[in-house]
Protein backbone atom coordinates (compact mmCIF):
# COMPACT_ATOMS: atom_id res chain seq x y z
CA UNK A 1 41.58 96.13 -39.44
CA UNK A 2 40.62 99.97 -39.68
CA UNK A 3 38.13 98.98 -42.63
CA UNK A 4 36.60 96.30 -40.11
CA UNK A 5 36.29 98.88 -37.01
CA UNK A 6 34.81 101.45 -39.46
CA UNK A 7 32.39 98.68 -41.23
CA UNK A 8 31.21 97.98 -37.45
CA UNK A 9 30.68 101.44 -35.99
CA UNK A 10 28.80 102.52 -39.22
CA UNK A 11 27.10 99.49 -39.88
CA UNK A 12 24.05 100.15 -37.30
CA UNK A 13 23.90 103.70 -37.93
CA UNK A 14 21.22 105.30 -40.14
CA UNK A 15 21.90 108.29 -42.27
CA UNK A 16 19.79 110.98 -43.67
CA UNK A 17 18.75 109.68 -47.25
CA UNK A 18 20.68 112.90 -48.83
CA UNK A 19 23.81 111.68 -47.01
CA UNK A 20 23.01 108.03 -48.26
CA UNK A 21 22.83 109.42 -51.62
CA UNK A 22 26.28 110.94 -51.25
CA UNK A 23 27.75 107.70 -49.95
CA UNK A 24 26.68 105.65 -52.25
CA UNK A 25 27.81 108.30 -55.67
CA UNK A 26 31.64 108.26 -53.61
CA UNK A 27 31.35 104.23 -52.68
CA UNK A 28 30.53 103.19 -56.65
CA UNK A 29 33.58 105.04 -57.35
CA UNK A 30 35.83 103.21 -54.71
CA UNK A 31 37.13 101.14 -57.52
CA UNK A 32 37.98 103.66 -59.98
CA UNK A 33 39.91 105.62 -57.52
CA UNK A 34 41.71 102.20 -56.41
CA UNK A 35 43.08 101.74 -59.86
CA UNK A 36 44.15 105.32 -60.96
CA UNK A 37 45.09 106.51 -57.73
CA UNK A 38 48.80 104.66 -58.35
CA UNK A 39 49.30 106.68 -61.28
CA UNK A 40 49.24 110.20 -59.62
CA UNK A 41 51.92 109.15 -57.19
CA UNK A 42 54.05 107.91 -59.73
CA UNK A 43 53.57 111.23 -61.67
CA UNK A 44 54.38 113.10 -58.44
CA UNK A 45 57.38 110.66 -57.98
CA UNK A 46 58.52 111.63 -62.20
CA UNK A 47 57.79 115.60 -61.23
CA UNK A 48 60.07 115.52 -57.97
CA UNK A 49 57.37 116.03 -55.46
CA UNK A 50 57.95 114.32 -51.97
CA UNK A 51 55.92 113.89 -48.74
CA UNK A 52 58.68 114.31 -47.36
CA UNK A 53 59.56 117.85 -47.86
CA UNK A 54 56.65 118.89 -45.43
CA UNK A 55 55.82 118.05 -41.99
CA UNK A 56 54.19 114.65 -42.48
CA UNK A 57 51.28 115.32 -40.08
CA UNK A 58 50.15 117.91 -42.91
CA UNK A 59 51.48 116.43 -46.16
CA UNK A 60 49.89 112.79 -46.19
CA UNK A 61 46.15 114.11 -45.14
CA UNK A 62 46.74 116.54 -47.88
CA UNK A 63 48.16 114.34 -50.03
CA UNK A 64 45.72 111.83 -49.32
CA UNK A 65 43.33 114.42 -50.08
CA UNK A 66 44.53 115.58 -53.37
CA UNK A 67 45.39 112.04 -54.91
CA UNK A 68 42.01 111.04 -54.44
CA UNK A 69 40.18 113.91 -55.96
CA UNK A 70 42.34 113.89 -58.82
CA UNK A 71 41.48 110.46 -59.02
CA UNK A 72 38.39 110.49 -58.32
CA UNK A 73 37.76 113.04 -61.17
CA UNK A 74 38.83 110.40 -64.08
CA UNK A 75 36.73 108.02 -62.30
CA UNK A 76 33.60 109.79 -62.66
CA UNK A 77 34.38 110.40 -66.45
CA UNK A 78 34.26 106.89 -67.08
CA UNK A 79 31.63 105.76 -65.16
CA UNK A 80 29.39 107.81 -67.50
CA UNK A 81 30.77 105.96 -70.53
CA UNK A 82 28.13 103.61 -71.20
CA UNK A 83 30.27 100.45 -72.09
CA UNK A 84 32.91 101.05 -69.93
CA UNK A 85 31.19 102.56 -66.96
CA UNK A 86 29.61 99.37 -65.97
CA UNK A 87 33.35 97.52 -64.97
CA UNK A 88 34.11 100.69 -63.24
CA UNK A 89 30.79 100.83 -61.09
């Protein structure tokens, strides 16, 4: 449903090209992060770490955050391998 609201309130909006640029690098990644992003929680879950030790109004936007640099970073990586960046993007 929140992918649907967004999808309407952004789809008849126009964005500088630079910004289009930047959506579209982060967008052909989507998938990448989608399949990694599992293993970083299960790593936190292995080294102990738990939303649940902070307040969760800070820890899942931060956690959020974190998991999907980190994978977001692998992502990249193999999106630049020529034979296996093309079932990534």
């Amino acid at each position: 449903a929140v992918f649907c609201m967004v999808k309407q309130i952004f789809s008849k909006k126009r964005f500088a090209e630079k910004t289009q640029v930047i959506i579209n690098k982060w967008t052909k990644l989507s998938l990448g992060v989608y399949l990694i992003h599992p293993m970083y929680i299960v790593i936190m879950s292995k080294l102990n770490i738990s939303l649940l030790q902070w307040p969760v109004i800070l820890s899942i936007p931060i956690a959020t955050i974190i998991i999907y640099i980190l994978s977001a970073i692998p992502s990249y990586i193999l999106s630049r391998i020529p034979k296996i960046g093309k079932f990534i993007v």
